[in-house]
Protein backbone atom coordinates (compact mmCIF):
# COMPACT_ATOMS: atom_id res chain seq x y z
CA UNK A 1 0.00 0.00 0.00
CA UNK A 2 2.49 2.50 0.72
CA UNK A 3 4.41 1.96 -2.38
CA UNK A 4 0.72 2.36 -3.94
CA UNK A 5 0.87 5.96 -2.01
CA UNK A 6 4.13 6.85 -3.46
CA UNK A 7 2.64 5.92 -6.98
CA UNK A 8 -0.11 8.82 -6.00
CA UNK A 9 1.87 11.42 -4.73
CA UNK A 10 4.51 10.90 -7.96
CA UNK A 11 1.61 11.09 -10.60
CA UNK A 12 -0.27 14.09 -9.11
CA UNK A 13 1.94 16.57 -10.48
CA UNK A 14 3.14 15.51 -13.46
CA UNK A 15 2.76 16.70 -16.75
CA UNK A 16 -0.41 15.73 -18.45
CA UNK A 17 2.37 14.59 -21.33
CA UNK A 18 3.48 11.69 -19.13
CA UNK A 19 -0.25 10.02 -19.64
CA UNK A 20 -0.57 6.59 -20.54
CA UNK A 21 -1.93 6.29 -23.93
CA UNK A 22 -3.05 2.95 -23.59
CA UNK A 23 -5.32 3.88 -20.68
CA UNK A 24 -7.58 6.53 -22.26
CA UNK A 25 -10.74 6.45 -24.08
CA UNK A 26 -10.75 7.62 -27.78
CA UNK A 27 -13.31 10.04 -26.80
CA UNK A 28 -10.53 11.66 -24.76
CA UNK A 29 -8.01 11.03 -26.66
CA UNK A 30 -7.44 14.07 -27.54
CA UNK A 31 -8.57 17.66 -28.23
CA UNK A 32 -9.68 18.22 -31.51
CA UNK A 33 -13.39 19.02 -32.26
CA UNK A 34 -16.33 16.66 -32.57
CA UNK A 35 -19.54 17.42 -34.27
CA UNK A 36 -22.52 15.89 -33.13
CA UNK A 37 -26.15 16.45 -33.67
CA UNK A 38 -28.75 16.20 -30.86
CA UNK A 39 -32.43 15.51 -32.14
CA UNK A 40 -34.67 15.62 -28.64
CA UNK A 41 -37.93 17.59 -27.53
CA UNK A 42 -36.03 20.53 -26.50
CA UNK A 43 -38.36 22.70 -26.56
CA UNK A 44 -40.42 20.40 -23.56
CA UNK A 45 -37.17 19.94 -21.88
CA UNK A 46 -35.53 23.42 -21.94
CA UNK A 47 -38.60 24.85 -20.73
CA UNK A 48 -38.94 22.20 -17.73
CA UNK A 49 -35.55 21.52 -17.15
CA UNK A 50 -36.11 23.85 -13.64
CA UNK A 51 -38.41 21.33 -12.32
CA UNK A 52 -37.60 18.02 -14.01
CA UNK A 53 -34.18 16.26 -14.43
CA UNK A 54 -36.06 12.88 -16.26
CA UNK A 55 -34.63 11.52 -19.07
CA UNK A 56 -35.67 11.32 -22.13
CA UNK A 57 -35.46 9.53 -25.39
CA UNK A 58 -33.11 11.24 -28.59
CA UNK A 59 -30.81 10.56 -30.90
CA UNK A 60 -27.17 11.37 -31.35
CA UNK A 61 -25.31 12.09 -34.80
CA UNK A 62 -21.50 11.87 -33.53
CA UNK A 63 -18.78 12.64 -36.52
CA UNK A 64 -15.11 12.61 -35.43
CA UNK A 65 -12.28 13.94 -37.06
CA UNK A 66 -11.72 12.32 -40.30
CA UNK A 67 -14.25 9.72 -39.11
CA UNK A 68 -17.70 8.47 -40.26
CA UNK A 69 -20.62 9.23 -38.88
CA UNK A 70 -22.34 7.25 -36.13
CA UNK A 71 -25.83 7.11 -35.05
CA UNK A 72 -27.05 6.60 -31.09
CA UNK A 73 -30.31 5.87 -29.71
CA UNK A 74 -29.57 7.93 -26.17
CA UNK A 75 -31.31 9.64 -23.25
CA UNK A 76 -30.70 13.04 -22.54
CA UNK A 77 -31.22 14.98 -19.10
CA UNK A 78 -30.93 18.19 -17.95
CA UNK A 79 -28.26 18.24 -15.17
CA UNK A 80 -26.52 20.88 -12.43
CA UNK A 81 -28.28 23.07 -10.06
CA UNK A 82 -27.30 26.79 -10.04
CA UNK A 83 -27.52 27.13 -13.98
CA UNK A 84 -30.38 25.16 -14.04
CA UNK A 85 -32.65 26.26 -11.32
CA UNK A 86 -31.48 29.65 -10.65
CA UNK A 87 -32.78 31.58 -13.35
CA UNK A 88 -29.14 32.25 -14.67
CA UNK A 89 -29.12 30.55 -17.79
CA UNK A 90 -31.91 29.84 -20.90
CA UNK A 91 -30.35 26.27 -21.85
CA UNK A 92 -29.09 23.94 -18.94
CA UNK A 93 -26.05 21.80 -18.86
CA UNK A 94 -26.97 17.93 -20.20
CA UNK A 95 -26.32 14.98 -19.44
CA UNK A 96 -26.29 12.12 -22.17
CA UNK A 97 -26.65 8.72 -21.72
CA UNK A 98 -25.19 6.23 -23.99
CA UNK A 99 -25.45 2.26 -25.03
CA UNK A 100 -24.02 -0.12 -26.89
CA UNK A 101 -21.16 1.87 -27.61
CA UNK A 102 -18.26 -1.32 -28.33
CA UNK A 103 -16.29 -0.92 -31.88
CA UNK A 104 -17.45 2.85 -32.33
CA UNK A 105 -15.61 6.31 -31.66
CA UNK A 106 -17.79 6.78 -28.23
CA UNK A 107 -16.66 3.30 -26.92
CA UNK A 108 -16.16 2.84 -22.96
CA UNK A 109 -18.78 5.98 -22.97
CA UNK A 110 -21.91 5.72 -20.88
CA UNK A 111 -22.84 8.94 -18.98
CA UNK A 112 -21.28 11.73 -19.79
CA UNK A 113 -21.48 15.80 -18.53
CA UNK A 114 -22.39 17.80 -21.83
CA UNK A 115 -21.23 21.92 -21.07
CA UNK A 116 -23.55 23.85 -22.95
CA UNK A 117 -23.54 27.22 -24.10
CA UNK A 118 -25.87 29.67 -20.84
CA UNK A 119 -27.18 31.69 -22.90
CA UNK A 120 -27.46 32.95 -27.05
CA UNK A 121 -24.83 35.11 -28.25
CA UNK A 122 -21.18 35.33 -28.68
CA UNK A 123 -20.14 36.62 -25.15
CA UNK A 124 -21.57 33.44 -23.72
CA UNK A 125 -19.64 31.68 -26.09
CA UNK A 126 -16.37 32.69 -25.26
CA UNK A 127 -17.39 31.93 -21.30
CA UNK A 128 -18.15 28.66 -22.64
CA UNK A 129 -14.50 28.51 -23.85
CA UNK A 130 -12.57 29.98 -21.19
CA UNK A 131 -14.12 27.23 -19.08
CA UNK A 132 -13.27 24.58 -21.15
CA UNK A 133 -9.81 26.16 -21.40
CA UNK A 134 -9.48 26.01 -17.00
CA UNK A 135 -9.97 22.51 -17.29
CA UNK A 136 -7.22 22.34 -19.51
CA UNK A 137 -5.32 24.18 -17.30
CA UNK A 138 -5.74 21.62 -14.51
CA UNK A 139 -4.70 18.54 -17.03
CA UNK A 140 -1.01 20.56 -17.69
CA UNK A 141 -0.97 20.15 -13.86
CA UNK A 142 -1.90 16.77 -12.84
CA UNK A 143 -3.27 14.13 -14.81
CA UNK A 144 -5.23 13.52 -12.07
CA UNK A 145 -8.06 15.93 -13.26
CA UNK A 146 -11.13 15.81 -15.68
CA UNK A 147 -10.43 15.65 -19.51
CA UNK A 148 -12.33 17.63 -21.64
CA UNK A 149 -13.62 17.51 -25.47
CA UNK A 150 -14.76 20.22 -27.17
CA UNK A 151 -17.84 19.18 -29.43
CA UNK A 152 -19.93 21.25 -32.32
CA UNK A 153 -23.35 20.60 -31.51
CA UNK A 154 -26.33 20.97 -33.23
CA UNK A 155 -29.32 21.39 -31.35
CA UNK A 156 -32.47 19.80 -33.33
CA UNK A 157 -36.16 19.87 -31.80
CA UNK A 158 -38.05 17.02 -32.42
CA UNK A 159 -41.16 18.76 -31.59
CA UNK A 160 -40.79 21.32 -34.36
CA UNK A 161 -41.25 24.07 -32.05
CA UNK A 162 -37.75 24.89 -31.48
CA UNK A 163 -35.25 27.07 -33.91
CA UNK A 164 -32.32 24.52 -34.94
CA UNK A 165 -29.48 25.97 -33.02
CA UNK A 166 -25.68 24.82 -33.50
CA UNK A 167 -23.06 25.70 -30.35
CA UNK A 168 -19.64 24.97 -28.94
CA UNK A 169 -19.80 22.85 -25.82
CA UNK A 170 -17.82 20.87 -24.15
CA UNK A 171 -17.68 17.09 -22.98
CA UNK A 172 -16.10 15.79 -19.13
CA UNK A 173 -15.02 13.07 -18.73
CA UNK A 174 -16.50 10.27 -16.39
CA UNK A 175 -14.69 9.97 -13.24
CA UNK A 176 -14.48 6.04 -13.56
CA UNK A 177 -12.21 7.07 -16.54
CA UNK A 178 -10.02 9.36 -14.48
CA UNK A 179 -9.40 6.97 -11.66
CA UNK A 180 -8.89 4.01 -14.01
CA UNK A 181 -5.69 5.85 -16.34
CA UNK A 182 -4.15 7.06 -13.10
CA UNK A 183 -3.07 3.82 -11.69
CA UNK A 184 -6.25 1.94 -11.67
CA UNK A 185 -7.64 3.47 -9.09
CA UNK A 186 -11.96 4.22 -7.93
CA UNK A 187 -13.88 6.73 -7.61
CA UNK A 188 -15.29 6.96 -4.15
CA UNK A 189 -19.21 7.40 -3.27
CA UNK A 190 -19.36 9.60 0.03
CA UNK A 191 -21.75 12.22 1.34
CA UNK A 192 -20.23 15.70 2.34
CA UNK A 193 -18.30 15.12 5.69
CA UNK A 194 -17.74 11.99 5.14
CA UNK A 195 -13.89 12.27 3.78
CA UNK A 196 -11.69 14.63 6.36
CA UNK A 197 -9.21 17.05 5.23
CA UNK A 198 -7.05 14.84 7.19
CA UNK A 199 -7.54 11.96 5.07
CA UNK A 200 -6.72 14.04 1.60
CA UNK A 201 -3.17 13.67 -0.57
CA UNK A 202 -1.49 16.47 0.54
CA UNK A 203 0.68 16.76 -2.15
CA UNK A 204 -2.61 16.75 -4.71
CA UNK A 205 -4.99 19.01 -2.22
CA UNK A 206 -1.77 22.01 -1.91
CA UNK A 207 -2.09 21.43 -6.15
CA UNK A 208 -5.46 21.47 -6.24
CA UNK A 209 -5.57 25.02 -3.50
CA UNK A 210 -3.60 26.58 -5.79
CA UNK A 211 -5.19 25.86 -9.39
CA UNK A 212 -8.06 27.71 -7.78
CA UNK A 213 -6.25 30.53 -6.31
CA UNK A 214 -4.52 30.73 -9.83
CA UNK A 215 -8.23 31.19 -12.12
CA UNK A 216 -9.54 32.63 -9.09
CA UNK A 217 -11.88 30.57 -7.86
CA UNK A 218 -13.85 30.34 -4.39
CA UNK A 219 -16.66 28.13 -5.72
CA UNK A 220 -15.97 24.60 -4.12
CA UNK A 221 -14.76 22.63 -1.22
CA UNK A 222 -12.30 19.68 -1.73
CA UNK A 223 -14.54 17.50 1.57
CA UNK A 224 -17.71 19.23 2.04
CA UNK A 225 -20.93 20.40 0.60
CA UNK A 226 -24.56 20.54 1.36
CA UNK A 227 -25.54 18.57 3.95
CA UNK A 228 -26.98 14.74 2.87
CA UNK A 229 -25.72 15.82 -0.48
CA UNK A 230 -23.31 14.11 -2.59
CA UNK A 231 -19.13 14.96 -1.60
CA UNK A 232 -17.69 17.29 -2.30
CA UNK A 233 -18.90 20.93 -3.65
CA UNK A 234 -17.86 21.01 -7.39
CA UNK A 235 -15.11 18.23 -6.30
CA UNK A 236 -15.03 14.49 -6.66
CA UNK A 237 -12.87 12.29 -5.02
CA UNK A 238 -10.70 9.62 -6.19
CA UNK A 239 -8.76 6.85 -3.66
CA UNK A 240 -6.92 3.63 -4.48
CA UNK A 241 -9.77 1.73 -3.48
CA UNK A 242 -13.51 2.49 -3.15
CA UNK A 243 -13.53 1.92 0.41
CA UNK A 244 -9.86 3.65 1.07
CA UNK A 245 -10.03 6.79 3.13
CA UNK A 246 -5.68 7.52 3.26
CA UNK A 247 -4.50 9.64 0.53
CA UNK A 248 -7.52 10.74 -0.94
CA UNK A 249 -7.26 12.68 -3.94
CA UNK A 250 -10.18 15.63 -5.04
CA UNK A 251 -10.60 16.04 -8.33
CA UNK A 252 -12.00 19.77 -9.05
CA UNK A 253 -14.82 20.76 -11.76
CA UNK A 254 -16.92 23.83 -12.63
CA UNK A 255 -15.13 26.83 -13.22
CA UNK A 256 -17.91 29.02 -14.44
CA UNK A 257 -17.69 31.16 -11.21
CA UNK A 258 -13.50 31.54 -11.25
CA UNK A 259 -12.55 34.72 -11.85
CA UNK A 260 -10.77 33.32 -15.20
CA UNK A 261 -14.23 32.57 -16.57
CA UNK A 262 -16.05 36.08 -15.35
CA UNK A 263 -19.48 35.35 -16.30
CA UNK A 264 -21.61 37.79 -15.40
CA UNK A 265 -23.65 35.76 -13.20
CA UNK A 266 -20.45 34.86 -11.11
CA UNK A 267 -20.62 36.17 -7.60
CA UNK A 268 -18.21 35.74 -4.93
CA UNK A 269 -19.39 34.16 -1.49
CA UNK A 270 -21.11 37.11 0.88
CA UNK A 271 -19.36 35.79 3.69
CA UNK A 272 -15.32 36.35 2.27
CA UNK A 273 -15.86 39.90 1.70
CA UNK A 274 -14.04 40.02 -1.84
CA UNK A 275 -15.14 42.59 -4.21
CA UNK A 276 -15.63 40.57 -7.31
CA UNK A 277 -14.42 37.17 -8.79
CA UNK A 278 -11.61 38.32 -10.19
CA UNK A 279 -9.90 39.24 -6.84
CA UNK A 280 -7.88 36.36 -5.90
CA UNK A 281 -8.27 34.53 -2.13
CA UNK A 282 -6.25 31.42 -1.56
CA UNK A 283 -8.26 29.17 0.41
CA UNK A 284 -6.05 26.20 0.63
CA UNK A 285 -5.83 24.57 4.05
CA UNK A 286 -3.37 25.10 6.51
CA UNK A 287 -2.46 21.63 6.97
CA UNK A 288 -1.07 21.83 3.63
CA UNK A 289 0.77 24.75 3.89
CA UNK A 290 3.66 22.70 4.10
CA UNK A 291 3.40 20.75 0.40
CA UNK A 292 2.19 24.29 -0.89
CA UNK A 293 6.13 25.26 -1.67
CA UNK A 294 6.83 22.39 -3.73
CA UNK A 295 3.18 22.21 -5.48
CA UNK A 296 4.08 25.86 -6.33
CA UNK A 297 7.61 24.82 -7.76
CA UNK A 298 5.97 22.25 -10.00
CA UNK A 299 3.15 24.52 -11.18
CA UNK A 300 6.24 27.00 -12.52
CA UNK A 301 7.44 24.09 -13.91
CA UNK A 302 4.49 23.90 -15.94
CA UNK A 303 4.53 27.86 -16.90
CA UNK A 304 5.04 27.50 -20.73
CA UNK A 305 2.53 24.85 -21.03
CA UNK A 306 0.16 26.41 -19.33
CA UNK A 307 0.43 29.93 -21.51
CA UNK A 308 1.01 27.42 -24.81
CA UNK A 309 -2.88 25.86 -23.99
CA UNK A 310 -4.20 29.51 -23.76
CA UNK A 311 -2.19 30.88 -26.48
CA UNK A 312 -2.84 27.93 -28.96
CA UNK A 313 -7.26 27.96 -27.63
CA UNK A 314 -8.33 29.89 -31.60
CA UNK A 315 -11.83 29.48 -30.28
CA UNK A 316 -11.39 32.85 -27.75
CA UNK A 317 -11.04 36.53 -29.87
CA UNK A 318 -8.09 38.22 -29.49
CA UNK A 319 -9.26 40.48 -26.49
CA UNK A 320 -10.45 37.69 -24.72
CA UNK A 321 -7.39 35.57 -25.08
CA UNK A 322 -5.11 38.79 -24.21
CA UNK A 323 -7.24 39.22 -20.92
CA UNK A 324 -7.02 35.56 -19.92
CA UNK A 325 -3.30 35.00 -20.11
CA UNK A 326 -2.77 38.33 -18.39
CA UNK A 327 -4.51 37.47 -15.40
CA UNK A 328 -2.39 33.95 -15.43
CA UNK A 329 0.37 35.92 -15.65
CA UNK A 330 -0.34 37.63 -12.20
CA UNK A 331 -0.85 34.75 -10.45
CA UNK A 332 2.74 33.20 -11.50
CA UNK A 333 3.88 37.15 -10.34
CA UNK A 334 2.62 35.87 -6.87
CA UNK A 335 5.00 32.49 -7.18
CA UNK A 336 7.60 34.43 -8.74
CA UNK A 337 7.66 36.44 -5.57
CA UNK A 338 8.73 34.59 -1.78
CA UNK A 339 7.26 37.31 -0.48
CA UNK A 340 3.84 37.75 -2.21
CA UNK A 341 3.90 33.95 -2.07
CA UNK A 342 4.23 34.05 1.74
CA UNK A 343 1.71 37.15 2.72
CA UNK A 344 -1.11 36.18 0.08
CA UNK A 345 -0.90 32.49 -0.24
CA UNK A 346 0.48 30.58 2.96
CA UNK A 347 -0.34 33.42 5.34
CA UNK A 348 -4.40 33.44 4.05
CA UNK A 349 -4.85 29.59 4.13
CA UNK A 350 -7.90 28.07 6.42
CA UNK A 351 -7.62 26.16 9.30
């Protein structure tokens, strides 16, 4: 077991280029755009999705690069809470359900997070894309994070009372997937509180405290949520065993509310008395404080990869891409600096 921890602890900040091939679905593969086209009752389920999360029968039209087109009898569901229920957003997030998936381009697929556009227009866009881009982010620091595929998608209402709409979204991968290419390990199925801070990697939770300090987030918890609910607050958690509880490691997800993102909607919490999303709080734990140095080190490491992913993302405009790698830039200002480092990141952690 402990040379099982070691295995951990060495794989949670490495490059994302050190993946094992082998291990990954060709889904995830790699980065390059899918089309697909959605034919549902979106007009029911758009204007229900508030109040019902069923499933329901449609069909998906999934063409890869350079690849044929394959047909899929699926469900679709809306999914998420906030942009769902909370009167943010005019199209929820989805979640698709696949079958019989063996020999074709979605194979080892089954339920999968669809990121959809929040609203018409090409602001919303370009939010859609800068959050697709923070989970890229994360991958250039651990591989030990949720891969991402960015998908065309064509939005078809079977009911005829819905304008054919085409977007960019996103696909995330299933956790399953992310514990099985990082040593063959398991997701774990625990209510909030369940999993102490204790009990996390600290090598991958002083990683994980600083990813969100560096897009600016304050929108999750790496052991907690709401109470009864599912762990952890826009985290999941991965062990080397379902029923392990040493060396846990959280796996972030939704970045709409980082400061990176800035979507209008995006609000910090009342109770940290920060101006606006974009103003940076680390809220790392203390306990950590001591793997913090070292995670820091490692993210450096990873500077010019990290710049390369924003640089190289076509999909953002010019102003938008400017604006996002400056405000990378002044979080690596804060590493550059012992000082800074010191007075804004070890000195503000939580007990």
């Amino acid at each position: 077991m402990s040379g099982m921890r070691s295995l951990i602890a060495g794989f949670v900040l490495a490059a994302a280029a050190a993946f094992p091939a082998a291990a990954q679905t060709p889904l995830f593969s790699d980065s390059t755009e899918v089309g697909i086209v959605l034919e549902a009752p979106f007009n029911s389920l758009v204007r229900g999705a508030s109040r019902n999360v069923d499933p329901v029968p449609a069909v998906a039209t999934v063409t890869a690069p350079e690849g044929q087109a394959e047909r899929f009898e699926i469900e679709i569901a809306p999914r998420g809470f906030s942009r769902r229920t909370g009167g943010i957003c005019n199209f929820p997030p989805l979640r698709l359900n696949f079958d019989a998936t063996r020999g074709t381009f979605m194979q080892g697929q089954n339920r999968l997070k669809l990121v959809t556009r929040c609203r018409g227009g090409a602001n919303y866009e370009q939010l859609t894309v800068l959050e697709y881009t923070a989970y890229r982010l994360y991958n250039e620091i651990t591989p030990m994070s949720f891969r991402v595929r960015p998908v065309r998608v064509t939005y078809r209402d079977t009911e005829g009372r819905r304008r054919e709409e085409t977007q960019f979204n996103f696909l995330v991968e299933d956790l399953d997937d992310v514990a099985r290419r990082n040593g063959e390990m398991a997701a774990l199925d625990t209510l909030s509180g369940e999993v102490r801070s204790s009990q996390l990697d600290p090598n991958a939770a002083a990683a994980y405290g600083l990813f969100q300090y560096m897009i600016g987030n304050l929108d999750w918890d790496m052991v907690t949520g709401h109470a009864g609910d599912e762990c952890c607050h826009n985290s999941k958690l991965v062990a080397v065993s379902a029923e392990s509880r040493e060396n846990v490691v959280p796996v972030p997800y939704d970045f709409d509310y980082s400061g990176f993102v800035n979507a209008p909607y995006a609000i910090p919490p009342e109770s940290l008395n920060v101006a606006n999303v974009r103003t940076r709080l680390y809220r790392g734990l203390c306990r950590h404080n001591e793997q913090a140095p070292a995670a820091a080190e490692r993210i450096r490491g990873r500077r010019d990869a990290i710049y390369a992913v924003i640089d190289g993302e076509t999909r953002l405009n010019d102003a938008t891409r400017r604006s996002a790698r400056r405000y990378i830039e002044e979080f690596f200002a804060v590493l550059d600096d012992p000082e800074r480092f010191q007075r804004q990141i070890i000195q503000r952690c939580r007990s």
